[in-house]
Structures are given as structure tokens and as C-alpha cells.
Protein backbone atom coordinates (compact mmCIF):
# COMPACT_ATOMS: atom_id res chain seq x y z
CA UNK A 1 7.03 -10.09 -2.06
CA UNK A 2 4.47 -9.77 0.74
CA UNK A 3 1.90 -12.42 1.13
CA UNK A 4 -0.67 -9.52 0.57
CA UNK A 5 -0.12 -9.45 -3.15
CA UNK A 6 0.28 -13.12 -3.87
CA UNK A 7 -1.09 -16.71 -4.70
CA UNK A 8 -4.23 -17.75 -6.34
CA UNK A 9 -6.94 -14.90 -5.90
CA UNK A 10 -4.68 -12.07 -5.60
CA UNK A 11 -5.07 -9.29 -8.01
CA UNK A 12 -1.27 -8.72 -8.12
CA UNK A 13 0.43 -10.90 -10.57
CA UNK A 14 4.14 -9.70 -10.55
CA UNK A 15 6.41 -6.91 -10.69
CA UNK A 16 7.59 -4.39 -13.05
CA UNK A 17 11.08 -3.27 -12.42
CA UNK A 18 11.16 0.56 -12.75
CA UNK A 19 14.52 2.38 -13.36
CA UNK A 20 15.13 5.29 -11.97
CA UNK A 21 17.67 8.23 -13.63
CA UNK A 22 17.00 7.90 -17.60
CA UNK A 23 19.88 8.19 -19.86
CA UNK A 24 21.68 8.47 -16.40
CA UNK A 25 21.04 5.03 -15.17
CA UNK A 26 23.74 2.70 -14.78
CA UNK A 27 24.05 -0.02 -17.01
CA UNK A 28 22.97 -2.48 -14.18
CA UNK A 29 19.88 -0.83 -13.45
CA UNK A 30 19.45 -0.10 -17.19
CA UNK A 31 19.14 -3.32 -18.25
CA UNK A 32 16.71 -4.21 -15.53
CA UNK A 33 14.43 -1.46 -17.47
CA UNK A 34 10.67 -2.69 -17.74
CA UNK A 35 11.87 -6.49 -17.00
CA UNK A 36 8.56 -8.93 -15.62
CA UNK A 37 8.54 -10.92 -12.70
CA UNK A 38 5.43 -12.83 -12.49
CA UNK A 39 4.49 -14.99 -8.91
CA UNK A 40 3.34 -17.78 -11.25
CA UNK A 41 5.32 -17.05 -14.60
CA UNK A 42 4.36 -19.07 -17.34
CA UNK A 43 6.41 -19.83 -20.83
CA UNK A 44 8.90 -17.69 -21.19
CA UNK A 45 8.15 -15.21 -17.73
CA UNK A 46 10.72 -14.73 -15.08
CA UNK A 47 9.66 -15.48 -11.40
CA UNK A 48 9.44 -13.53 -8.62
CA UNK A 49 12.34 -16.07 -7.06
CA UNK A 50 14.80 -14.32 -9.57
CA UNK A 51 13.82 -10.80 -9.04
CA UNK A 52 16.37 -8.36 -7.43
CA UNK A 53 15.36 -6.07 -5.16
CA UNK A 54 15.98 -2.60 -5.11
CA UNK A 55 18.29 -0.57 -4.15
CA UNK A 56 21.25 -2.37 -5.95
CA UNK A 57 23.64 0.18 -5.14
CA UNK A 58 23.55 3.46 -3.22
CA UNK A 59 21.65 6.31 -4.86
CA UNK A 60 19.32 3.50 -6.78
CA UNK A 61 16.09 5.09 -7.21
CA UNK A 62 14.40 2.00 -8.62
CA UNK A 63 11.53 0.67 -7.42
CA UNK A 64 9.05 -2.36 -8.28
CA UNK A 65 5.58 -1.36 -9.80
CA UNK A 66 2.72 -4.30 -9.08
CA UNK A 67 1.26 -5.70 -12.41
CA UNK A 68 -2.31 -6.23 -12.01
CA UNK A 69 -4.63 -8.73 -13.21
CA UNK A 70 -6.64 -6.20 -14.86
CA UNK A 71 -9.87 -8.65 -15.77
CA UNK A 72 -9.54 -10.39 -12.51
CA UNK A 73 -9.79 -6.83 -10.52
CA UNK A 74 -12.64 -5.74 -12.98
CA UNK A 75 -11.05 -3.56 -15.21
CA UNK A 76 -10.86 -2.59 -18.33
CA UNK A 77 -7.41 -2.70 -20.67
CA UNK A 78 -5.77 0.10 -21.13
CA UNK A 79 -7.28 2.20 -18.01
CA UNK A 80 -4.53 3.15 -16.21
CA UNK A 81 -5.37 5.39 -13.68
CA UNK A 82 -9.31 4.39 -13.56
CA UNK A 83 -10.68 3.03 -10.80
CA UNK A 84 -10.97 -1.68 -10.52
CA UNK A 85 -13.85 -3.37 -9.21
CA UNK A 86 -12.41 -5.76 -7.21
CA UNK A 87 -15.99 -7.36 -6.35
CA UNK A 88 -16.05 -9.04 -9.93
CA UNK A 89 -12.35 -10.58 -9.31
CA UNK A 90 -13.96 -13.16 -6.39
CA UNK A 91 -17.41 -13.07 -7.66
CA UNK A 92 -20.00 -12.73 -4.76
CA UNK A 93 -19.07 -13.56 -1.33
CA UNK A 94 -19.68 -16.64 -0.51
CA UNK A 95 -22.13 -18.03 2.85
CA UNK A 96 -18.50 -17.81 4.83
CA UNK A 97 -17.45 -14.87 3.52
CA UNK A 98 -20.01 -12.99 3.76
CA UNK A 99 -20.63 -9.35 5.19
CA UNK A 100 -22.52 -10.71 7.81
CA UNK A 101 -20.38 -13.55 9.42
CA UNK A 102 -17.25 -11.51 8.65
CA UNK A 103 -16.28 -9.97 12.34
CA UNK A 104 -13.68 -8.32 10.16
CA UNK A 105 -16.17 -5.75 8.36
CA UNK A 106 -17.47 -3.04 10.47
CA UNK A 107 -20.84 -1.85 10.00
CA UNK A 108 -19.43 1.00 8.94
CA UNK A 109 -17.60 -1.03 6.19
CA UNK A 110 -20.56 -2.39 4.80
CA UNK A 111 -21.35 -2.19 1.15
CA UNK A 112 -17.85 -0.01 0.98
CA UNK A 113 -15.26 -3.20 1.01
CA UNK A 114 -14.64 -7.20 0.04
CA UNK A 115 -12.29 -9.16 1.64
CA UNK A 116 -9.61 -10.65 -1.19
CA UNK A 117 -10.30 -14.52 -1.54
CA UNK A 118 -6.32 -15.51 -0.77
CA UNK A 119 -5.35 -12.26 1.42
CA UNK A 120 -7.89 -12.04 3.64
CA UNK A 121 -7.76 -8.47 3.82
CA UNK A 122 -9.99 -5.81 3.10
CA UNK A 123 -10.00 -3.71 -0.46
CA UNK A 124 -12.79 -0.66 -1.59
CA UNK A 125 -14.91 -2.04 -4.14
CA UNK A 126 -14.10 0.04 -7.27
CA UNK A 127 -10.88 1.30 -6.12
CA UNK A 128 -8.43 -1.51 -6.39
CA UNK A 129 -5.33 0.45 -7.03
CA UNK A 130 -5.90 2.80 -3.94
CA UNK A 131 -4.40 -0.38 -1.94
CA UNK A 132 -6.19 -2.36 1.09
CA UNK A 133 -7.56 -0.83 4.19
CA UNK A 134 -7.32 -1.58 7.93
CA UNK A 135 -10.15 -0.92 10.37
CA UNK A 136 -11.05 2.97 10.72
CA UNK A 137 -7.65 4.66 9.59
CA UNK A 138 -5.27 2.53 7.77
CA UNK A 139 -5.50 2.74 3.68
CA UNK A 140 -5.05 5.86 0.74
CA UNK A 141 -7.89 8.47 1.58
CA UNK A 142 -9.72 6.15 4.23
CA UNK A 143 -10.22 8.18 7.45
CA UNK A 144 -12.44 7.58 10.38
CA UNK A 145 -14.22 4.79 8.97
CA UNK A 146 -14.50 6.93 5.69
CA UNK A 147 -13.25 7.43 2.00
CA UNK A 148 -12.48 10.77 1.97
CA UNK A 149 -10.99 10.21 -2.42
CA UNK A 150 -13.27 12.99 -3.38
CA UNK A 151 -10.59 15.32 -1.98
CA UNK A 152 -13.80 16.63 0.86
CA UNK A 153 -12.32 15.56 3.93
CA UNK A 154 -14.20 17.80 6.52
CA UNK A 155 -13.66 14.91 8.87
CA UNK A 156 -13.74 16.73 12.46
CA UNK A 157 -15.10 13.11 14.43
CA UNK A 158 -11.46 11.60 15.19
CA UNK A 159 -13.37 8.32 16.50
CA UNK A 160 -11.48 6.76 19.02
CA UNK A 161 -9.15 3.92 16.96
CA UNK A 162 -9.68 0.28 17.26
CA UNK A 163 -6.49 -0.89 18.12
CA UNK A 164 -2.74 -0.12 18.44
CA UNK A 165 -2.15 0.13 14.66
CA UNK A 166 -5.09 1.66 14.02
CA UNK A 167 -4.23 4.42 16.34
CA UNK A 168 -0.99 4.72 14.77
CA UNK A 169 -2.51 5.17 11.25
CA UNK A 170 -5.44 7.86 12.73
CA UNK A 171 -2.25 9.98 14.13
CA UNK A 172 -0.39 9.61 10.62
CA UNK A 173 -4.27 11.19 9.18
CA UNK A 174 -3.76 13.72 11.38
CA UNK A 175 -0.26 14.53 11.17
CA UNK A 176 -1.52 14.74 7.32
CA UNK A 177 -4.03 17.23 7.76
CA UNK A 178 -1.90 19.63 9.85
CA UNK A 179 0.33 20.07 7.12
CA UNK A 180 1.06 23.76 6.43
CA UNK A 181 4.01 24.94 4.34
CA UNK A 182 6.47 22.51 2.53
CA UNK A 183 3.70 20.04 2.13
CA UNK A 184 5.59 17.05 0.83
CA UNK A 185 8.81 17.52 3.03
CA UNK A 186 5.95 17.37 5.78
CA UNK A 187 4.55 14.40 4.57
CA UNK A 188 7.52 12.50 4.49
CA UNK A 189 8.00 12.96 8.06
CA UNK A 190 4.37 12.38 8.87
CA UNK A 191 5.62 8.69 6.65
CA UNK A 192 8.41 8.50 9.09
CA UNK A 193 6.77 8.32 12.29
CA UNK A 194 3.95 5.96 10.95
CA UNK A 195 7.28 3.77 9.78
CA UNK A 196 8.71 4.31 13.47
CA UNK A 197 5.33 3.34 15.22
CA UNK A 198 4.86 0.40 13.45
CA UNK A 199 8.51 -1.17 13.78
CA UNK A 200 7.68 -0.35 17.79
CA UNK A 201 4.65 -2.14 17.63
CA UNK A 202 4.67 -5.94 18.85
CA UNK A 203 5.00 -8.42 16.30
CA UNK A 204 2.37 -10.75 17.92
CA UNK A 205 -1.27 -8.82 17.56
CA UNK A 206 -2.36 -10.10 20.16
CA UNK A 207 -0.09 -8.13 22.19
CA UNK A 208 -2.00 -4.92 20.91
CA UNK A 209 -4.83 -2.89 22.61
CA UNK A 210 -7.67 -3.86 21.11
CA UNK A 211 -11.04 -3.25 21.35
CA UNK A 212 -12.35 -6.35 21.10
CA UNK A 213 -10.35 -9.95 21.01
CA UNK A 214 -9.02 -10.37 17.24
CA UNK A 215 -10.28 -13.49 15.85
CA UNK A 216 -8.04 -15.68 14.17
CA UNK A 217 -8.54 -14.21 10.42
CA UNK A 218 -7.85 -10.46 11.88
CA UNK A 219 -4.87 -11.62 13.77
CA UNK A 220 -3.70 -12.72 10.08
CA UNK A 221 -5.31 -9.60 8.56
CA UNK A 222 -3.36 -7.12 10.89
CA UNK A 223 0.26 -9.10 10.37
CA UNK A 224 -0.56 -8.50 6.81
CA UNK A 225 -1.34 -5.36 6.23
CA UNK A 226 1.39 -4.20 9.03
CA UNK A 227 3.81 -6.32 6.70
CA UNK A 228 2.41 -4.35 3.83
CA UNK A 229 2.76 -1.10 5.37
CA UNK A 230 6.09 -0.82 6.47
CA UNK A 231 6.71 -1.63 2.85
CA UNK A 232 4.95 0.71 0.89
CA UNK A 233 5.91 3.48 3.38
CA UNK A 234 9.54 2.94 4.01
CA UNK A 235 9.92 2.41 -0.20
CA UNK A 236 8.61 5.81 -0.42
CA UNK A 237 10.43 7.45 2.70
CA UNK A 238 13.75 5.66 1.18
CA UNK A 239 13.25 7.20 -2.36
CA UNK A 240 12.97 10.78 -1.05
CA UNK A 241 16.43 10.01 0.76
CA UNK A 242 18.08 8.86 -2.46
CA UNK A 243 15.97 11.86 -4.31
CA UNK A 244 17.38 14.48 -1.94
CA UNK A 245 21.07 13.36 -2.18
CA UNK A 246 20.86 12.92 -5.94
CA UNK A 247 19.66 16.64 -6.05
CA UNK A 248 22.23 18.03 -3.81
CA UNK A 249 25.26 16.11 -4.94
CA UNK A 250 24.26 15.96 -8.90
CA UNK A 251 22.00 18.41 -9.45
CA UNK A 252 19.68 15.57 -10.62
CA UNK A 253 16.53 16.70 -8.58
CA UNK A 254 13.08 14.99 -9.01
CA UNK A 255 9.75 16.40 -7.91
CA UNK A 256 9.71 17.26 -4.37
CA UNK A 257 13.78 16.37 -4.12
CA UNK A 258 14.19 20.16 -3.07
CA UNK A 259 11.71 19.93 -0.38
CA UNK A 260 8.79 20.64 -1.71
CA UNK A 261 6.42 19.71 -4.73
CA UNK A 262 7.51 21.74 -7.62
């Protein structure tokens, strides 16, 4: 698991094992179904140390779904696809942490963001499960500096990025935008060049362009969130595969498995 969703302050708990294929699973992957894995388990909860990884075999679809800590991100129980205040999981920043002395929040950021208390990185307040950002263009509907989750992004102002990553994630926004037929098929390889950038990238920050010189919390922030990144991005680019030759070999063809969003 990636230091971004772990140890004390982190909203992410554990792990949910998800498996893929229904009644078609196989009986390794089956019995996996909805089994916990919890960073600090407690009586009678499997840890994280124990939990497989998927794929298991070739064609596994599975994947691992983050358990949040629903009244730590500021949620309520049972909202599932609402949005978490993550503001009332650290309480109010502290005299370090705050807004001011953090060289990590743009102006721009203010009022939008709080830094995690164990992470260090960067999260929307009220919009825990749309994942952490990174400087103008890395995060779910954060472009130029902007959230753009109302589904209005008239965002014509491609500011200049901040730093090598950055730039990487403003030309994946793009590459988004200029989308035009088979949407999803065009996302994915939008996903595959941000994957390809970042594995190019240095792993040492402060080998990147940057605007200014990283301090030493932004050095940390940007290993992060690149960590966290190549992740999220290459799980979903490495689904699609196994989604594609499921639907071509076994006629078992999930949304978007035949190119394009059904």
C-alpha cells in the first residue's frame, strides 16, 4: 500500500478485495470476495501484510477498493457516493500547518484544500473520495489551479505548470479535453502517456524543473503523490487490458471493453 493512504491520520483504513467476473470467477478469486485488510487490524481483522495483490492470474480483473474512515473524513454512514469533509478528520490546522506557513498551498489553493496530518499531501475539503491533488493539474476534475467537478470546465488559461509532473498532468487535462469519438478508448490512452511520463520522470524531485526550489515537505509531497499516481492510473489502464481480452476471447465484455462506453 502507498504511504499516501496509511498510518495514524490517514483517512484510508484498509482494503476491500473486489472480484471481478461473478458466477465466473475462479474459486481463488472467489473466495477473496469482499475479504478486509485493515493497516492497523484489530480483533479478528486481517492486515494489510497478508493481503494479495491483484492480478493473481492472467485475465484477473480484481482490484482493491480503499475503506474509509468515514467519521474521521467527515462523513456520514451510509453515503456512498456523497461528498467527505476531510477538514473535520484533522480538526483545524494547526500554527505549523497552517495556510499561511504552508509553501505547499498556492494562493490559489486557499480555502479550497488541507494538507492530511500523516501524508502531507493536499486533499479538497468536502471531496475526500475525489483523491489528493498536486499543484495546478494533478487530481480528479482539478485543472489549472481549479475544480472543474461541476462538469463546467470552460478552462481556456492553460497556465504555464509548476514543475515537471505538473506539466505532465496539465498535458494528460488536455489530452482529456480533445477527446472526440470513442471517448473512453481515448481516455485510456490519454492514461497511458500520463503512466509513460511519469515512469520517465526522475525519481529524485529535485532533479525536476521547478519553479521554485521544493522545500523539504514538497519534495516528500511530489514522491507521494507520483507513487500514488502511477498506481491508480496503471490499475485502471491494466483493467481495460484484461477487460478487452476477456471480451474478445469470452465474450465476457464489461463497460467500455468494446472500445467505447456502452
Amino acid at each position: 500500500a502507498s504511504k499516501m493512504f496509511s498510518g495514524q491520520g490517514s483517512v484510508v483504513v484498509g482494503y476491500r478485495w473486489i472480484t471481478f467476473g461473478g458466477e465466473n470467477a475462479c474459486k481463488q478469486c472467489a473466495a477473496l470476495k469482499g475479504r478486509e485488510y485493515y493497516l492497523n487490524p484489530g480483533p479478528g481483522q486481517a492486515s494489510t501484510l497478508d493481503m494479495p495483490h491483484p492480478p493473481l492470474h492472467p485475465n484477473c480483473g480484481c482490484k482493491l477498493m480503499e475503506i474509509i474512515d468515514v467519521a474521521r473524513a467527515g462523513g456520514r454512514q451510509g453515503e456512498l457516493e456523497g461528498e467527505r469533509d476531510l477538514e473535520a478528520a484533522d480538526g483545524q490546522p494547526g500554527e505549523e500547518d497552517g495556510e499561511e506557513d504552508d509553501p505547499g498551498i498556492r494562493p490559489y489553493m486557499r480555502g479550497l484544500v488541507v494538507r492530511d496530518s500523516f501524508f502531507g499531501g493536499l486533499w479538497r475539503k468536502n471531496a475526500i473520495l475525489k483523491g489528493p491533488i498536486y499543484r495546478k493539474y494533478g487530481g480528479l476534475e482539478w485543472t489549472a489551479g481549479k475544480d472543474v467537478s461541476d462538469g463546467n470546465d470552460n478552462t481556456n488559461n492553460y497556465s504555464p505548470a509548476e514543475d515537471d509532473m505538473d506539466e505532465i498532468f496539465k498535458q494528460h487535462d488536455l489530452c482529456y479535453k480533445s477527446k472526440k469519438e470513442n471517448k473512453f478508448t481515448e481516455e485510456i490512452a490519454c492514461d497511458l502517456k500520463l503512466v509513460d511520463g511519469l515512469k520517465n520522470l526522475p525519481e529524485d524531485p529535485v532533479q525536476w524543473r521547478s519553479e521554485t526550489k521544493m522545500t523539504p515537505r514538497e519534495l516528500q509531497d511530489a514522491i507521494n503523490y507520483r507513487s500514488w499516481a502511477l498506481w491508480h492510473f496503471g490499475g485502471k489502464t491494466s483493467k481495460y487490458f484484461y477487460d478487452l481480452r476477456d471480451c474478445h476471447e469470452w465474450g465476457y465484455c464489461m463497460e467500455g471493453a468494446k472500445g467505447e462506453r456502452q
